[in-house]
N, C-alpha and C. Protein backbone atom coordinates (compact mmCIF):
# COMPACT_ATOMS: atom_id res chain seq x y z
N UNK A 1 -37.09 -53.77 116.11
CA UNK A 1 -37.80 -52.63 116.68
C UNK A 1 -38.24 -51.73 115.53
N UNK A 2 -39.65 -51.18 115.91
CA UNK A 2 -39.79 -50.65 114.48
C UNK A 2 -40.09 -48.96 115.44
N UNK A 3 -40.23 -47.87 113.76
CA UNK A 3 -40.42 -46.81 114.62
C UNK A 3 -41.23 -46.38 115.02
N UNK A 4 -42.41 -46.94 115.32
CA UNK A 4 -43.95 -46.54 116.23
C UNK A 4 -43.81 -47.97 117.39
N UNK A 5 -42.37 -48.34 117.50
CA UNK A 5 -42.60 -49.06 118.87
C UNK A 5 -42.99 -48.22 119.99
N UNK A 6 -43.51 -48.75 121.04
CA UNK A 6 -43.95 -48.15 122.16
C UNK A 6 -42.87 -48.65 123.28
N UNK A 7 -42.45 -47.44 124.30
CA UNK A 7 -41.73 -47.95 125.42
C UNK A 7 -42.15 -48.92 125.90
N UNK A 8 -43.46 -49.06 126.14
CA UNK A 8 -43.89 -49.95 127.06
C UNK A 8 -43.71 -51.91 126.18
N UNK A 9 -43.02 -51.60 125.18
CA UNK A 9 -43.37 -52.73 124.68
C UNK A 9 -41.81 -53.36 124.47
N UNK A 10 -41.05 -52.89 125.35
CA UNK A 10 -39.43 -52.70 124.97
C UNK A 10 -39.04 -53.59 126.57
N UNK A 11 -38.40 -54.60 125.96
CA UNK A 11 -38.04 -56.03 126.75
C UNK A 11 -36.42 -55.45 127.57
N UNK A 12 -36.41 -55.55 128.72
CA UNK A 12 -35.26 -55.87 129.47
C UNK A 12 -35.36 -56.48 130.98
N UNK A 13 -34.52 -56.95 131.72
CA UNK A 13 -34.53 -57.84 132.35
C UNK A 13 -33.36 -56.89 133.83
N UNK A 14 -33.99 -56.84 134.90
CA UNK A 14 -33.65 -56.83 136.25
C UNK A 14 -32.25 -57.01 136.52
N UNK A 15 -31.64 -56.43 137.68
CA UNK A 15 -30.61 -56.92 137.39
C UNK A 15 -29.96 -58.34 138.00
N UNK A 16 -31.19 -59.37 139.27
CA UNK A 16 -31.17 -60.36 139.31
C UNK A 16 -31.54 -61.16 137.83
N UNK A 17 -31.82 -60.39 137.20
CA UNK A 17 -32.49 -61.59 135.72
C UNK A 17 -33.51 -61.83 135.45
N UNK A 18 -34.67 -60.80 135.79
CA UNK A 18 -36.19 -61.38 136.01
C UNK A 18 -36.58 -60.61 135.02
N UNK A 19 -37.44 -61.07 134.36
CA UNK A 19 -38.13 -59.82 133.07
C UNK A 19 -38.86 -58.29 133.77
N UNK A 20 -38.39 -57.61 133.56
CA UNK A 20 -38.75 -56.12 133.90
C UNK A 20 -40.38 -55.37 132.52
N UNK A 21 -41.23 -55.78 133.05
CA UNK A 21 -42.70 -55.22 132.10
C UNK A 21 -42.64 -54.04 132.36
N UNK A 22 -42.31 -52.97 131.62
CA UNK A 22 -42.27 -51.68 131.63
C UNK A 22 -44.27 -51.32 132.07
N UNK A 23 -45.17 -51.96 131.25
CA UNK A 23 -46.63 -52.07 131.02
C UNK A 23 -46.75 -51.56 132.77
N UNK A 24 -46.23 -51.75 133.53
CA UNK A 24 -46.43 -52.22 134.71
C UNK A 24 -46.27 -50.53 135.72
N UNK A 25 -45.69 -49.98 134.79
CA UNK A 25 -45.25 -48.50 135.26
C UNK A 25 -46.39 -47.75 134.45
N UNK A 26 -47.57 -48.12 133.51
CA UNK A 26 -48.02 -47.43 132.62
C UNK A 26 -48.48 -46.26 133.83
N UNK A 27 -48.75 -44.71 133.77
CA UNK A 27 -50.04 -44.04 134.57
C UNK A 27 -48.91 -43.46 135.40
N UNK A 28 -47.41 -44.00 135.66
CA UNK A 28 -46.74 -43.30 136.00
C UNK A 28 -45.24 -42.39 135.07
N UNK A 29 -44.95 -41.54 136.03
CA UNK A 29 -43.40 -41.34 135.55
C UNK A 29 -42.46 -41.94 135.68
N UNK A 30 -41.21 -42.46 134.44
CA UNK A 30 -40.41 -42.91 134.88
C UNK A 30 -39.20 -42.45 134.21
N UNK A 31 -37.86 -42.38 135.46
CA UNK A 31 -36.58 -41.63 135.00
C UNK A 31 -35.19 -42.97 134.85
N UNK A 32 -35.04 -42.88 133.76
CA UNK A 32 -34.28 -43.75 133.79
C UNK A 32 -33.02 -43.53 133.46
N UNK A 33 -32.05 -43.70 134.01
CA UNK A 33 -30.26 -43.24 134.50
C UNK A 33 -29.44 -44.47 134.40
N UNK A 34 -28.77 -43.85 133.54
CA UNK A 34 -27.38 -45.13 133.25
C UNK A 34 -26.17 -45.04 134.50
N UNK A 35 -26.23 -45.64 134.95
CA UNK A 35 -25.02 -45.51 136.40
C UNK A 35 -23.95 -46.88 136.29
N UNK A 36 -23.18 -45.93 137.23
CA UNK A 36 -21.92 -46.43 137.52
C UNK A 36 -21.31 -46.56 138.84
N UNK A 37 -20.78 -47.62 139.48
CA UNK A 37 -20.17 -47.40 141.08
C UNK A 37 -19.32 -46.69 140.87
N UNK A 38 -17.85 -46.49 139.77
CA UNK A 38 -17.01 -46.36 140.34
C UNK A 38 -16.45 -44.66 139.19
N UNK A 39 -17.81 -44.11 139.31
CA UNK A 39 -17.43 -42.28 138.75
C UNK A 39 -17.82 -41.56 139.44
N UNK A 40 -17.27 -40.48 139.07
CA UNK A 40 -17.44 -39.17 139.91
C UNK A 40 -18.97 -38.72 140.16
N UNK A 41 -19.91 -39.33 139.40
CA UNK A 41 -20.90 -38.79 139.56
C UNK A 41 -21.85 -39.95 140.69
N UNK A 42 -20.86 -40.90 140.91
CA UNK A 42 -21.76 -42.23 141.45
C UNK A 42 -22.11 -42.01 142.90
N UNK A 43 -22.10 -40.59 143.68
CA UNK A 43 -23.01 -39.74 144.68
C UNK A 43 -24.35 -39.63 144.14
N UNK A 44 -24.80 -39.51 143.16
CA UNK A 44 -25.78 -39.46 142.51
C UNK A 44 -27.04 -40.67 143.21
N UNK A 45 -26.09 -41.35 143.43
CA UNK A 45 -27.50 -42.68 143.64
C UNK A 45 -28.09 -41.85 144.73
N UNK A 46 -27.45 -41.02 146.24
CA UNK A 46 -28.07 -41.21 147.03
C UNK A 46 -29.22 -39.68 146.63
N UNK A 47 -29.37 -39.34 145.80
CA UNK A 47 -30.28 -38.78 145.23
C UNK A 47 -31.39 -39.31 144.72
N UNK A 48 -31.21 -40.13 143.87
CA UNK A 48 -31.53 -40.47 143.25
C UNK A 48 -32.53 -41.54 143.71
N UNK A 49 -32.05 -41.89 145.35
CA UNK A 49 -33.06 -43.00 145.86
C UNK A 49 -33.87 -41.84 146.91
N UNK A 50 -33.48 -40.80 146.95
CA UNK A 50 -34.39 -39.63 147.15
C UNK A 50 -35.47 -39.02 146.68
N UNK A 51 -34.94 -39.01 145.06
CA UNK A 51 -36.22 -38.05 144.18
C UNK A 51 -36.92 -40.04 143.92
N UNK A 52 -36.98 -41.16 144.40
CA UNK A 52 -37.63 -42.11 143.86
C UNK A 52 -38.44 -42.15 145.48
N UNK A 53 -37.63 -41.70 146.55
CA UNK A 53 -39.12 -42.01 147.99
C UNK A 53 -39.90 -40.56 147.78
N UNK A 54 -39.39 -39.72 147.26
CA UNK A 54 -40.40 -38.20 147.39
C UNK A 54 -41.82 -38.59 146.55
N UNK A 55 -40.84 -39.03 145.11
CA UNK A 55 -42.17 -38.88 144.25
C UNK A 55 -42.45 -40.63 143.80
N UNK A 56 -42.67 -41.36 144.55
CA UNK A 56 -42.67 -42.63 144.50
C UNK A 56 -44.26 -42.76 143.72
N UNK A 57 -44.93 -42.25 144.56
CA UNK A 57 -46.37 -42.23 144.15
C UNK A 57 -46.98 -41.97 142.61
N UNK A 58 -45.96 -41.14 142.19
CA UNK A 58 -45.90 -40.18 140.73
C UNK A 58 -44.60 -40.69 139.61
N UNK A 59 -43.55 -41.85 140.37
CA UNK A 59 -42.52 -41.48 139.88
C UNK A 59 -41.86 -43.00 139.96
N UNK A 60 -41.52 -43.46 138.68
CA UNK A 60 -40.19 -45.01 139.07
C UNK A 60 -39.13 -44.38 138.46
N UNK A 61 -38.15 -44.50 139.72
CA UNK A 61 -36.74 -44.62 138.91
C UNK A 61 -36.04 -45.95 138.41
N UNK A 62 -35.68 -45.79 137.62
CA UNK A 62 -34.57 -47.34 137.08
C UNK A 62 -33.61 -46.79 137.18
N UNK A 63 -32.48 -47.20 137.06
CA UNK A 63 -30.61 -47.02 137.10
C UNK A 63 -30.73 -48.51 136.02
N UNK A 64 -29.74 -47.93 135.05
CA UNK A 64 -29.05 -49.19 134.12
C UNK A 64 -27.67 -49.27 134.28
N UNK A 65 -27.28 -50.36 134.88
CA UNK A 65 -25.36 -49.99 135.03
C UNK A 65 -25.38 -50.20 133.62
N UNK A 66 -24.00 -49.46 133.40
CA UNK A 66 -23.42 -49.61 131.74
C UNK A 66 -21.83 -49.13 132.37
N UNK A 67 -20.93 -50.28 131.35
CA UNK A 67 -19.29 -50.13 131.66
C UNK A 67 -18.87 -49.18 130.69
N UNK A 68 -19.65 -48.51 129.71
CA UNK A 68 -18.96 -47.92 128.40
C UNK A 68 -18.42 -46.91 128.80
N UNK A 69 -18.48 -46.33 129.76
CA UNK A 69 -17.96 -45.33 129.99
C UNK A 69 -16.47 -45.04 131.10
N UNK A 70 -15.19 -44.96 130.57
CA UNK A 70 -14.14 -45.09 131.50
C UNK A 70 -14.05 -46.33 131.92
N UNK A 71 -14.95 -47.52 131.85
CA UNK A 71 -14.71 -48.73 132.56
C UNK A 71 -15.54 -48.93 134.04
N UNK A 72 -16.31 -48.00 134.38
CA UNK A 72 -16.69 -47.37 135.38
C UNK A 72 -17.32 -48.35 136.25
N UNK A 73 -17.95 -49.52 135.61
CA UNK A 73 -18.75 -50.45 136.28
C UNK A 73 -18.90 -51.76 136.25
N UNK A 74 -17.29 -52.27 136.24
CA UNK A 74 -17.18 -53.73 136.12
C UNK A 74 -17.79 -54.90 136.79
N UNK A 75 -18.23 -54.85 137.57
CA UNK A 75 -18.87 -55.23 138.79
C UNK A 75 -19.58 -56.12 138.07
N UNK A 76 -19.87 -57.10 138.42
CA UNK A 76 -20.59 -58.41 138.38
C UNK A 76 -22.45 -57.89 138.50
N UNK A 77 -23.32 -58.58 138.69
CA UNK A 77 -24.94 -58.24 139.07
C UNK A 77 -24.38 -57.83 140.89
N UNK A 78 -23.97 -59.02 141.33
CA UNK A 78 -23.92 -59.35 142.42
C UNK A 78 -23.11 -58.07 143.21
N UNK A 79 -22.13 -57.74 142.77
CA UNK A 79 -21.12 -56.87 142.98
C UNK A 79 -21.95 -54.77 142.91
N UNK A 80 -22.57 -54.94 141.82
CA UNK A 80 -23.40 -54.09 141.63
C UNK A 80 -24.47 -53.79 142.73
N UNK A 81 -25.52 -54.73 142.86
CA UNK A 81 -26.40 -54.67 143.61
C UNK A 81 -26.10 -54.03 145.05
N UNK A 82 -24.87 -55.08 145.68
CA UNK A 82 -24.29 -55.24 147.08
C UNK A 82 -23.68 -53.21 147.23
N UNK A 83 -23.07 -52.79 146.13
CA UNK A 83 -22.41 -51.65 146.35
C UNK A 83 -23.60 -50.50 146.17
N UNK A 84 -24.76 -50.51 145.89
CA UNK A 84 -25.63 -49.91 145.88
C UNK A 84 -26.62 -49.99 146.98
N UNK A 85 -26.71 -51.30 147.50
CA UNK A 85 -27.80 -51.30 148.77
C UNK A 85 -26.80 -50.62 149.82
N UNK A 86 -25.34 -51.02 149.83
CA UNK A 86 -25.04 -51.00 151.11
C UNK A 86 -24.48 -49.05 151.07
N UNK A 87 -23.73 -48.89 149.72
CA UNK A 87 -23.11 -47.43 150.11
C UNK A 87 -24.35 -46.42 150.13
N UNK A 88 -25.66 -46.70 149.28
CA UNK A 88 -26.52 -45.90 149.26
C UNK A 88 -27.84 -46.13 149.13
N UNK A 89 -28.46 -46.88 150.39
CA UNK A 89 -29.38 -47.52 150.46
C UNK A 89 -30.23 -47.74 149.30
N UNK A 90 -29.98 -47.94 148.03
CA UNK A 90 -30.80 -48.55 146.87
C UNK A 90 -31.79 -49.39 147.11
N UNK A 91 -32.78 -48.61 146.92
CA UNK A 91 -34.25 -49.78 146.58
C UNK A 91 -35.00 -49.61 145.48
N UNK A 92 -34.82 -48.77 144.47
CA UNK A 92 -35.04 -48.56 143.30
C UNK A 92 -34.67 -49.57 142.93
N UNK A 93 -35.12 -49.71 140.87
CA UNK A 93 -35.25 -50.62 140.60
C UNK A 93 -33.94 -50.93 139.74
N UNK A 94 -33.00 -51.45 139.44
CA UNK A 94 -32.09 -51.98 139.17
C UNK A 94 -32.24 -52.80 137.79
N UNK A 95 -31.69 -52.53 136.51
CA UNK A 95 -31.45 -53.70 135.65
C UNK A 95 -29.93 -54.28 135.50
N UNK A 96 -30.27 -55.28 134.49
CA UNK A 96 -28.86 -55.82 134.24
C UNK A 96 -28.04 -54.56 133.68
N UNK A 97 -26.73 -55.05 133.66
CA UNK A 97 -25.91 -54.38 132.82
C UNK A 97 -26.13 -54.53 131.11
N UNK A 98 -26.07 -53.12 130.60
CA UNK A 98 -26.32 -53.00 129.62
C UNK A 98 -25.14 -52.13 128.60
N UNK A 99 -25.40 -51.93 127.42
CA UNK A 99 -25.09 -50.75 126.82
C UNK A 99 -25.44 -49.73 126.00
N UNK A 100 -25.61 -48.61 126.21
CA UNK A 100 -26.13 -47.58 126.25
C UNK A 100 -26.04 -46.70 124.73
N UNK A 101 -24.93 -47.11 124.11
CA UNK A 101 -24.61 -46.26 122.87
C UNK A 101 -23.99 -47.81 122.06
N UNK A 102 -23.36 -47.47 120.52
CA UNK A 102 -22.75 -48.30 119.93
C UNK A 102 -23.71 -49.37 119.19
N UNK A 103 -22.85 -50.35 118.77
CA UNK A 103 -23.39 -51.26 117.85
C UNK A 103 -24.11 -52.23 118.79
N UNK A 104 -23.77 -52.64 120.33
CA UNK A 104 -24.65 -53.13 121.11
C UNK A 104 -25.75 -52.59 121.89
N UNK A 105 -26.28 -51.27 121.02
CA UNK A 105 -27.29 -50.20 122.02
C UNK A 105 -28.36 -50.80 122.36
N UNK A 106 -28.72 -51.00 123.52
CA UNK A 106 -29.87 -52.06 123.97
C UNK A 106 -31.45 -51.36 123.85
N UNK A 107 -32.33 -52.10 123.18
CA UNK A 107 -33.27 -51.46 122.68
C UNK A 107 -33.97 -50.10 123.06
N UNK A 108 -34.43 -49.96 124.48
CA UNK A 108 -34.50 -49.06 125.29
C UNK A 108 -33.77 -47.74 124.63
N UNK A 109 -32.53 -47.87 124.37
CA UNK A 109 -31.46 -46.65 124.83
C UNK A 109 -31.78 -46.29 123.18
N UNK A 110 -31.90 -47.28 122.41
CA UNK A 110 -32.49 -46.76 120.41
C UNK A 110 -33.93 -45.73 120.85
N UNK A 111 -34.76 -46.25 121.70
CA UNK A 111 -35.97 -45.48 121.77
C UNK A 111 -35.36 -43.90 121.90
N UNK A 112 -35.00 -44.32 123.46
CA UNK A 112 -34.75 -42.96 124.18
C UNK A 112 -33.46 -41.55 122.99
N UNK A 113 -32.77 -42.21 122.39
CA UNK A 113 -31.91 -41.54 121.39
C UNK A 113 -32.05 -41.39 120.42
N UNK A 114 -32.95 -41.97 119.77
CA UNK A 114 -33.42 -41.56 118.56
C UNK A 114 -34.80 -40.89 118.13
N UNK A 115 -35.19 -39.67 117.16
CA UNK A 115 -36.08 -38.90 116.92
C UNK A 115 -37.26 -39.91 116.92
N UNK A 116 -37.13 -41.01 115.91
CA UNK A 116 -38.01 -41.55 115.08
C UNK A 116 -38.53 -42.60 115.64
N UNK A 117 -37.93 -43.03 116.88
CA UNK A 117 -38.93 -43.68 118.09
C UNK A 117 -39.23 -42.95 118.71
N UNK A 118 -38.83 -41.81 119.66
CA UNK A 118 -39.42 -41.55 120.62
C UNK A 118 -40.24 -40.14 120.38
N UNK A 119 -40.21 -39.81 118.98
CA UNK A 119 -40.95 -38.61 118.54
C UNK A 119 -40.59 -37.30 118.97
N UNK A 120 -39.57 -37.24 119.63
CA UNK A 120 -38.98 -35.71 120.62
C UNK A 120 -38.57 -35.59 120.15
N UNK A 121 -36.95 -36.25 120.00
CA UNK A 121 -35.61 -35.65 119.67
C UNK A 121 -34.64 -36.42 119.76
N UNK A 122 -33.90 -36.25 119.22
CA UNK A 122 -32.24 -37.31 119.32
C UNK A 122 -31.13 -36.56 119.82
N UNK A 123 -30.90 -37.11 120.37
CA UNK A 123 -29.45 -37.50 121.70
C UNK A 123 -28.49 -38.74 121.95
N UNK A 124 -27.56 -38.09 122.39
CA UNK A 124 -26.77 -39.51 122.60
C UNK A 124 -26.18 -39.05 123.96
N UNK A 125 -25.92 -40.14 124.29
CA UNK A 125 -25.25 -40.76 125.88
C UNK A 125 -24.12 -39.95 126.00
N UNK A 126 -23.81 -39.13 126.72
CA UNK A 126 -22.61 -38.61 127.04
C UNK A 126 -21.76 -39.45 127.88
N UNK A 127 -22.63 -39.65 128.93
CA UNK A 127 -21.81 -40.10 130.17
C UNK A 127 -22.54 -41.20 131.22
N UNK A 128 -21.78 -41.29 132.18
CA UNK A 128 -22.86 -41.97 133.56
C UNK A 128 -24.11 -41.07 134.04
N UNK A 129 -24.67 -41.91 134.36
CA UNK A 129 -25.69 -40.70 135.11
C UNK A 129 -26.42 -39.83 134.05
N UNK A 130 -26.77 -40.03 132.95
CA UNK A 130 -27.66 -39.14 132.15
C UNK A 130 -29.07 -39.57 132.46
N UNK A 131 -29.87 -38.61 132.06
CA UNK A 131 -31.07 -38.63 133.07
C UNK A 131 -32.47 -38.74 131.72
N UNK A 132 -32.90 -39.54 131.61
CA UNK A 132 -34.28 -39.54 130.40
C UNK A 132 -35.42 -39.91 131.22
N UNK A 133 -36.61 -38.47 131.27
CA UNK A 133 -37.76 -38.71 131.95
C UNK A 133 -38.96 -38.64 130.88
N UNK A 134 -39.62 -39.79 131.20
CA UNK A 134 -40.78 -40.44 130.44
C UNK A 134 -42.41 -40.05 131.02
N UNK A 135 -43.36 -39.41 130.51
CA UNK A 135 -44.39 -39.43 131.00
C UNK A 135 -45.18 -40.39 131.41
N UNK A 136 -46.62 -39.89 131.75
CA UNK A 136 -47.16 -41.52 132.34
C UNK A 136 -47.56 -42.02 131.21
N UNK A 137 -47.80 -41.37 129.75
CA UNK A 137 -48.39 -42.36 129.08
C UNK A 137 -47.19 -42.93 127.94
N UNK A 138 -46.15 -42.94 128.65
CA UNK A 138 -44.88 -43.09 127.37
C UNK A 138 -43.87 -42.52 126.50
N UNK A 139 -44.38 -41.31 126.68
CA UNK A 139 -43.55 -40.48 126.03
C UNK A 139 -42.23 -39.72 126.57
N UNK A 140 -41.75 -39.49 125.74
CA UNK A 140 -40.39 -38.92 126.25
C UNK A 140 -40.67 -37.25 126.45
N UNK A 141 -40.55 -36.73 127.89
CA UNK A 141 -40.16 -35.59 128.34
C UNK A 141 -39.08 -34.64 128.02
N UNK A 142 -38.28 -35.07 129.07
CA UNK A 142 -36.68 -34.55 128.12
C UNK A 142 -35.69 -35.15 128.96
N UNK A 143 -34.46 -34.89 128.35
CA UNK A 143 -32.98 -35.88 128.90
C UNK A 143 -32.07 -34.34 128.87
N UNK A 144 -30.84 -34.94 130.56
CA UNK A 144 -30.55 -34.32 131.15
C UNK A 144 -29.23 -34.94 131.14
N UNK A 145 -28.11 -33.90 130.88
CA UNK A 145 -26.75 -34.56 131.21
C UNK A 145 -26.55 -34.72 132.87
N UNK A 146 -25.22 -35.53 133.12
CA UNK A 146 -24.73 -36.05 134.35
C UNK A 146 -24.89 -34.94 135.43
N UNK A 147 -24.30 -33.46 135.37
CA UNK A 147 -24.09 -32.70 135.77
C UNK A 147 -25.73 -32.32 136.35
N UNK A 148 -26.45 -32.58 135.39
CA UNK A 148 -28.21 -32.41 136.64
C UNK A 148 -28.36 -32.96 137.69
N UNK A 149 -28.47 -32.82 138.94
CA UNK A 149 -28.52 -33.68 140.04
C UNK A 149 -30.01 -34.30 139.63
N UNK A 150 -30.54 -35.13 140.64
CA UNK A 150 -31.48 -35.98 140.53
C UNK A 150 -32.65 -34.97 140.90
N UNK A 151 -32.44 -34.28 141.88
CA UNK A 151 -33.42 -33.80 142.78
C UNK A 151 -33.07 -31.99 142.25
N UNK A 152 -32.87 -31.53 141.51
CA UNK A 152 -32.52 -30.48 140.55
C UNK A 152 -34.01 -29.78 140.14
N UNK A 153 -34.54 -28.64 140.08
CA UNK A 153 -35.76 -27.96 140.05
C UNK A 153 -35.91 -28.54 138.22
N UNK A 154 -34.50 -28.42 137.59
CA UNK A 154 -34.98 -28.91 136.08
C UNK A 154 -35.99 -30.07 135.76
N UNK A 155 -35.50 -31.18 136.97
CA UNK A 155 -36.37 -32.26 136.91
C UNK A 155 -37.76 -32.54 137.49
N UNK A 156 -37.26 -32.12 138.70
CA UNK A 156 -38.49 -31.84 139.97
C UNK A 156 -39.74 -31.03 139.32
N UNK A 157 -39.47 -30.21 138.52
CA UNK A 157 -40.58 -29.01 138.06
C UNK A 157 -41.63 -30.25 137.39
N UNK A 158 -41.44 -31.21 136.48
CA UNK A 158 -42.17 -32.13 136.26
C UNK A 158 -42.84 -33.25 137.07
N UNK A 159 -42.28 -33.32 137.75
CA UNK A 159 -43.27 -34.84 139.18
C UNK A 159 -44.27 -33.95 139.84
């Protein structure tokens, strides 16, 4: 990855396994949230599949499960998926499990945290549920700890 990569050019894969083309969101917003089933903040989804039917038109959400945190999301694809459609009707878009910080930081999460890709600012992952909103043409907006709800005027003021 170099540092004038473009989001849109940053490879990850669904969380059935299917290649996910970011290209495909170009013209819109998109918020993308590291989640977890089994934390305190994992009420969040049913927000979260809220602020994605309000501003659907204007707006993709992704959720990335990631375990780095407390252990929070051991869950299999299968296990994942099932606890998200059924506790909080999830139809957003779902990737594999990933990780978010560390020596395995999956390309995506280098963009979003570092100055010198994403031209904003650098941050790192606190927790589940951190919130990075992307404009329509790629760029990074701004990132929001766990404690922002989804549907929060901080975020909303932008869609």
């Amino acid at each position: 990855m170099t540092e004038t990569t473009s989001i849109y050019d940053i490879e990850i894969n669904s969380l059935s396994g299917d290649a996910i083309d970011l290209n495909d969101y170009k013209g819109k917003k998109i918020l993308f949230v590291n989640t977890a089933s089994k934390c305190g903040f994992t009420p969040q989804y049913a927000q979260l599949q809220e602020l994605s039917e309000t501003y659907k038109d204007n707006l993709v959400v992704i959720g990335l499960p990631c375990n780095q945190f407390g252990g929070q999301e051991p869950g299999t694809a299968e296990n994942i998926e099932s606890f998200c459609q059924v506790n909080y009707g999830v139809t957003f878009l779902m990737t594999e499990k990933i990780d978010v910080k560390g020596d395995n930081q999956h390309p995506l999460y280098k963009w979003l945290t570092k100055k010198n890709y994403n031209g904003v600012k650098n941050s790192s992952v606190k927790w589940n549920f951190q919130k990075y909103l992307i404009d329509q043409e790629g760029g990074l907006i701004d990132v929001w700890y766990s404690l922002t709800k989804p549907m929060s005027k901080k975020i909303t003021k932008y869609l």
